[in-house]
PDB file of N, CA and C in Angstrom:
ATOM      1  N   UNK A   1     198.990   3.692  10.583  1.00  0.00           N
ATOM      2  CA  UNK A   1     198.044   4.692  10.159  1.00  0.00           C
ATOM      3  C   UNK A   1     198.589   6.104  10.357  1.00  0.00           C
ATOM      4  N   UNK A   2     199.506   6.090  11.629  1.00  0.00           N
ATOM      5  CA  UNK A   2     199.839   7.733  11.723  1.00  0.00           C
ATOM      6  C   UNK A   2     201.062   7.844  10.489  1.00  0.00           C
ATOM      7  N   UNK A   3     201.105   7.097   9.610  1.00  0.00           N
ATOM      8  CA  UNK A   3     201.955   7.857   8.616  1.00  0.00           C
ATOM      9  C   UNK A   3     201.118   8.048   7.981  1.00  0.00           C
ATOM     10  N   UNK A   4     200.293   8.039   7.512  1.00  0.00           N
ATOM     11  CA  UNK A   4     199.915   7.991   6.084  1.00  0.00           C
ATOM     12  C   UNK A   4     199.321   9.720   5.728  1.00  0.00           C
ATOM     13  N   UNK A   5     199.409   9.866   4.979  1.00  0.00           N
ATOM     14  CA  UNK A   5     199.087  11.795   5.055  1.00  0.00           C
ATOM     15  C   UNK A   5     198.397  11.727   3.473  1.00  0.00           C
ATOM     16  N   UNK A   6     198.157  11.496   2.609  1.00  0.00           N
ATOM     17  CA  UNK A   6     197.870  11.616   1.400  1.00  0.00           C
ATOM     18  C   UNK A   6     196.594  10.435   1.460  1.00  0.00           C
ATOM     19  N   UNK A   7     195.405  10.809   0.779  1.00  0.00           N
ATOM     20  CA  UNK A   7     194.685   9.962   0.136  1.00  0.00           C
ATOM     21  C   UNK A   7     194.033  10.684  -0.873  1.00  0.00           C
ATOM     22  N   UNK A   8     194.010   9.453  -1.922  1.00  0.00           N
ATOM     23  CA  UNK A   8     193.157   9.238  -3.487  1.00  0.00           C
ATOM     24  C   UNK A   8     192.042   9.206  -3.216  1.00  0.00           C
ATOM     25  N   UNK A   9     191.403  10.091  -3.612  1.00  0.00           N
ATOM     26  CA  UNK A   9     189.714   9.843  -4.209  1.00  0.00           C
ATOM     27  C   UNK A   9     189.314   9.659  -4.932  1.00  0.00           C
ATOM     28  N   UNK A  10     188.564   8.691  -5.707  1.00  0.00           N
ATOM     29  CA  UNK A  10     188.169   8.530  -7.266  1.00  0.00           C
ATOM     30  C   UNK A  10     186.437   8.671  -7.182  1.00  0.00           C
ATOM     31  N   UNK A  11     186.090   9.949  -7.532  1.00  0.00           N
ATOM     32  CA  UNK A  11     184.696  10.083  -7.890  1.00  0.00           C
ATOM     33  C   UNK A  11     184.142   9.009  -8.430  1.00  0.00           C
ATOM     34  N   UNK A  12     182.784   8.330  -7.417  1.00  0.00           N
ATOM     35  CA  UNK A  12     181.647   7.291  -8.087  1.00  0.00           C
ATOM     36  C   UNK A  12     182.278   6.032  -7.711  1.00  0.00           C
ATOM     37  N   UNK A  13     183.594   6.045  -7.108  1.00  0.00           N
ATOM     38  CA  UNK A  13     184.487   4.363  -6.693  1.00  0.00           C
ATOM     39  C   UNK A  13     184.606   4.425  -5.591  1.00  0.00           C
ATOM     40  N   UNK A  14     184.204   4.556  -4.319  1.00  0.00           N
ATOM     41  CA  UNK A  14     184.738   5.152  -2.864  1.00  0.00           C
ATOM     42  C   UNK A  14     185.504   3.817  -2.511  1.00  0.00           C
ATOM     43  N   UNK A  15     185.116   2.720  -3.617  1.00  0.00           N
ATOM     44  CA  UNK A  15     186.133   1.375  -2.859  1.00  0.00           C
ATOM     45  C   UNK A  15     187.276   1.359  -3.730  1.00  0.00           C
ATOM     46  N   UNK A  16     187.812   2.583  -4.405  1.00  0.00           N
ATOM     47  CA  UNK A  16     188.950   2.749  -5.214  1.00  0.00           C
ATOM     48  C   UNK A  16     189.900   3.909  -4.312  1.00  0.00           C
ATOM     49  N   UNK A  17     189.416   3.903  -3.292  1.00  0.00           N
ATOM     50  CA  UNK A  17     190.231   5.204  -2.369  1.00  0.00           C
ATOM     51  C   UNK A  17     191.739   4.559  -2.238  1.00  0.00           C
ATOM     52  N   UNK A  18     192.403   5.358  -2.209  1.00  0.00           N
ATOM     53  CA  UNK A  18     193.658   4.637  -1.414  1.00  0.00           C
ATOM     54  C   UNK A  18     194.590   5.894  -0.774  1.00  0.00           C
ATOM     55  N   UNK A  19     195.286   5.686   0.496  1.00  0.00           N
ATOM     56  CA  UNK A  19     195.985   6.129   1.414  1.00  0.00           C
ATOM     57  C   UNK A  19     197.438   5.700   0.804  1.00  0.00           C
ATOM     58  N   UNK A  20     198.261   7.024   1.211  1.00  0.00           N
ATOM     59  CA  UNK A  20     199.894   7.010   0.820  1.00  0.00           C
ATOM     60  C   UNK A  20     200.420   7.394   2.085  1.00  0.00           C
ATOM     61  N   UNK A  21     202.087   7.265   2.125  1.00  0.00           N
ATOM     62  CA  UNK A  21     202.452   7.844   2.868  1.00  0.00           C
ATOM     63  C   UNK A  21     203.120   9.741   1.843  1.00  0.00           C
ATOM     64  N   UNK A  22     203.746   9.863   2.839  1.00  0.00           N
ATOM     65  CA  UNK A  22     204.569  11.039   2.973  1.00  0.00           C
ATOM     66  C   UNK A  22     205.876  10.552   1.289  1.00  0.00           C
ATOM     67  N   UNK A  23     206.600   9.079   1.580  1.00  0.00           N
ATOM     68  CA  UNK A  23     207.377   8.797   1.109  1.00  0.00           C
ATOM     69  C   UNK A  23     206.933   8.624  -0.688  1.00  0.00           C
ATOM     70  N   UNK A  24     205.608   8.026  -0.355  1.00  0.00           N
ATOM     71  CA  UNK A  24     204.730   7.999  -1.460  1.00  0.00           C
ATOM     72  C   UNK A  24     203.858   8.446  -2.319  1.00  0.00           C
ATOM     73  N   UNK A  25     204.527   9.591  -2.310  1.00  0.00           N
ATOM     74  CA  UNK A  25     203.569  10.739  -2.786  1.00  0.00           C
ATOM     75  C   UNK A  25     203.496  10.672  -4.531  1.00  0.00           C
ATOM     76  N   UNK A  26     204.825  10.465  -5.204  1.00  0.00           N
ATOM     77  CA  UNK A  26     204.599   9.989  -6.393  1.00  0.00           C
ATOM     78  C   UNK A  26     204.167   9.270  -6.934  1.00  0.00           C
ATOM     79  N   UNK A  27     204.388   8.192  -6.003  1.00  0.00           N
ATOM     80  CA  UNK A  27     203.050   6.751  -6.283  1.00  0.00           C
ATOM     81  C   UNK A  27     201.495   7.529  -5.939  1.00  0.00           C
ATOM     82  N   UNK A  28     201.178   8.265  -5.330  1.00  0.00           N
ATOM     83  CA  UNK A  28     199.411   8.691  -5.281  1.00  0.00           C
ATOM     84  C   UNK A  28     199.680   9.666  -6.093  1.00  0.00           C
ATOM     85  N   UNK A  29     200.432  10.638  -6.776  1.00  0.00           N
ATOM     86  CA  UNK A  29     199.924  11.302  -7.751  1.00  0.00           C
ATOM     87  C   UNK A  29     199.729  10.692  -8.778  1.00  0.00           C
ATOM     88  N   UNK A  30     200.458   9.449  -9.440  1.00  0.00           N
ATOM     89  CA  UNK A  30     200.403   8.310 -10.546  1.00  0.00           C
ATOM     90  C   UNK A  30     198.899   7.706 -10.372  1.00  0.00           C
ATOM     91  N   UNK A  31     199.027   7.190  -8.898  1.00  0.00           N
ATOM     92  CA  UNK A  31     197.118   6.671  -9.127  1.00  0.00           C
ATOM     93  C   UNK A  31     196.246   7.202  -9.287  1.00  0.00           C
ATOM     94  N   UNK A  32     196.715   8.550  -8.920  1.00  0.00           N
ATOM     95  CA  UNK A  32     195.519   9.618  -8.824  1.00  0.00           C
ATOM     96  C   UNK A  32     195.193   9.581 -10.885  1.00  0.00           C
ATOM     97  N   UNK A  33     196.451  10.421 -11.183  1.00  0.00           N
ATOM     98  CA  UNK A  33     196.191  10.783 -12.765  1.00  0.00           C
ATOM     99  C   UNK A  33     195.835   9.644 -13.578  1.00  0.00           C
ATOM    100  N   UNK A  34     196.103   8.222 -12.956  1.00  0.00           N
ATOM    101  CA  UNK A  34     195.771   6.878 -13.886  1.00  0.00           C
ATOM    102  C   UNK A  34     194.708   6.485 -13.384  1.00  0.00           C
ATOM    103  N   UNK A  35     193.514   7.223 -12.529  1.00  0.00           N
ATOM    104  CA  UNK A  35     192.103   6.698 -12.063  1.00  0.00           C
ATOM    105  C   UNK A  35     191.119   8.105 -12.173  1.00  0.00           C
ATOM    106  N   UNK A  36     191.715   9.032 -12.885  1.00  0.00           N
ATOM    107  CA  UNK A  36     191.100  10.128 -12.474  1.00  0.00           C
ATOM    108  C   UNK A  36     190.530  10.448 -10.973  1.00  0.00           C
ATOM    109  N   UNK A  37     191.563  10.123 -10.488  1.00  0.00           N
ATOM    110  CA  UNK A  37     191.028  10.748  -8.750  1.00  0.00           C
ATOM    111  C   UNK A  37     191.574  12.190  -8.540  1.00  0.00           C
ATOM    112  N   UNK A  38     191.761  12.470  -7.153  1.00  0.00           N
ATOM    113  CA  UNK A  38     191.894  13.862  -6.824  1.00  0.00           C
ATOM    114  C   UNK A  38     192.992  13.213  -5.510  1.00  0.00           C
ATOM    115  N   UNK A  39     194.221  14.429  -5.492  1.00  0.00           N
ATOM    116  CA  UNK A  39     194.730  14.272  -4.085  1.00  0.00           C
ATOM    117  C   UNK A  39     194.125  14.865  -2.793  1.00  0.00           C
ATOM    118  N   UNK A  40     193.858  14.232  -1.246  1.00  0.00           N
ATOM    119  CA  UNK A  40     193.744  15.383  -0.714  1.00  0.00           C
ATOM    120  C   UNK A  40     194.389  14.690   0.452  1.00  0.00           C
ATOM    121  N   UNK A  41     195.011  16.157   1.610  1.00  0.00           N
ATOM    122  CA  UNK A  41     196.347  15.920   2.473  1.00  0.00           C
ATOM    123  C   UNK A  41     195.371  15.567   3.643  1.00  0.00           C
ATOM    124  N   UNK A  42     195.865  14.434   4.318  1.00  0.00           N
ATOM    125  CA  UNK A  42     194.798  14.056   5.598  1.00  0.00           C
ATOM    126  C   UNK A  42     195.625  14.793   6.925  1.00  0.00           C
ATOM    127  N   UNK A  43     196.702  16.067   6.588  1.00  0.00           N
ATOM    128  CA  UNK A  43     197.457  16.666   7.304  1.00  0.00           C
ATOM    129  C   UNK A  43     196.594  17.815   7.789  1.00  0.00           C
TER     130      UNK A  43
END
Protein backbone atom coordinates (compact mmCIF):
# COMPACT_ATOMS: atom_id res chain seq x y z
CA UNK A 1 0.00 0.00 0.00
CA UNK A 2 2.84 2.49 0.81
CA UNK A 3 3.60 2.54 -2.88
CA UNK A 4 0.83 3.29 -4.41
CA UNK A 5 0.48 7.27 -4.95
CA UNK A 6 -2.04 7.68 -7.85
CA UNK A 7 -5.73 6.76 -7.81
CA UNK A 8 -8.63 6.69 -10.56
CA UNK A 9 -11.88 7.98 -9.87
CA UNK A 10 -14.70 7.28 -12.12
CA UNK A 11 -17.76 9.49 -11.30
CA UNK A 12 -21.16 7.33 -10.36
CA UNK A 13 -18.67 3.81 -10.24
CA UNK A 14 -16.83 4.16 -6.80
CA UNK A 15 -16.35 0.21 -7.42
CA UNK A 16 -14.41 1.27 -10.65
CA UNK A 17 -11.68 3.16 -8.48
CA UNK A 18 -8.34 1.89 -8.95
CA UNK A 19 -4.86 2.65 -7.22
CA UNK A 20 -1.38 2.86 -9.27
CA UNK A 21 1.88 3.01 -8.36
CA UNK A 22 4.49 5.74 -9.02
CA UNK A 23 5.86 3.22 -11.88
CA UNK A 24 2.33 3.18 -13.23
CA UNK A 25 1.35 6.20 -13.94
CA UNK A 26 0.76 5.64 -17.68
CA UNK A 27 -1.26 2.74 -17.05
CA UNK A 28 -3.77 5.20 -14.66
CA UNK A 29 -3.70 7.91 -17.08
CA UNK A 30 -4.94 5.17 -19.91
CA UNK A 31 -7.71 4.02 -17.36
CA UNK A 32 -8.43 7.16 -16.39
CA UNK A 33 -9.07 8.57 -20.26
CA UNK A 34 -10.68 4.94 -21.21
CA UNK A 35 -13.34 5.25 -18.10
CA UNK A 36 -13.69 8.83 -18.02
CA UNK A 37 -12.23 9.08 -14.55
CA UNK A 38 -10.08 11.77 -13.05
CA UNK A 39 -6.40 11.39 -11.62
CA UNK A 40 -5.79 12.32 -8.11
CA UNK A 41 -2.13 12.06 -6.18
CA UNK A 42 -2.73 10.20 -2.74
CA UNK A 43 0.85 12.11 -2.15
Amino acid sequence: MADLTTIVRVPGHPAAVQAFTDNERTAAQRYADDVGGTLESLL
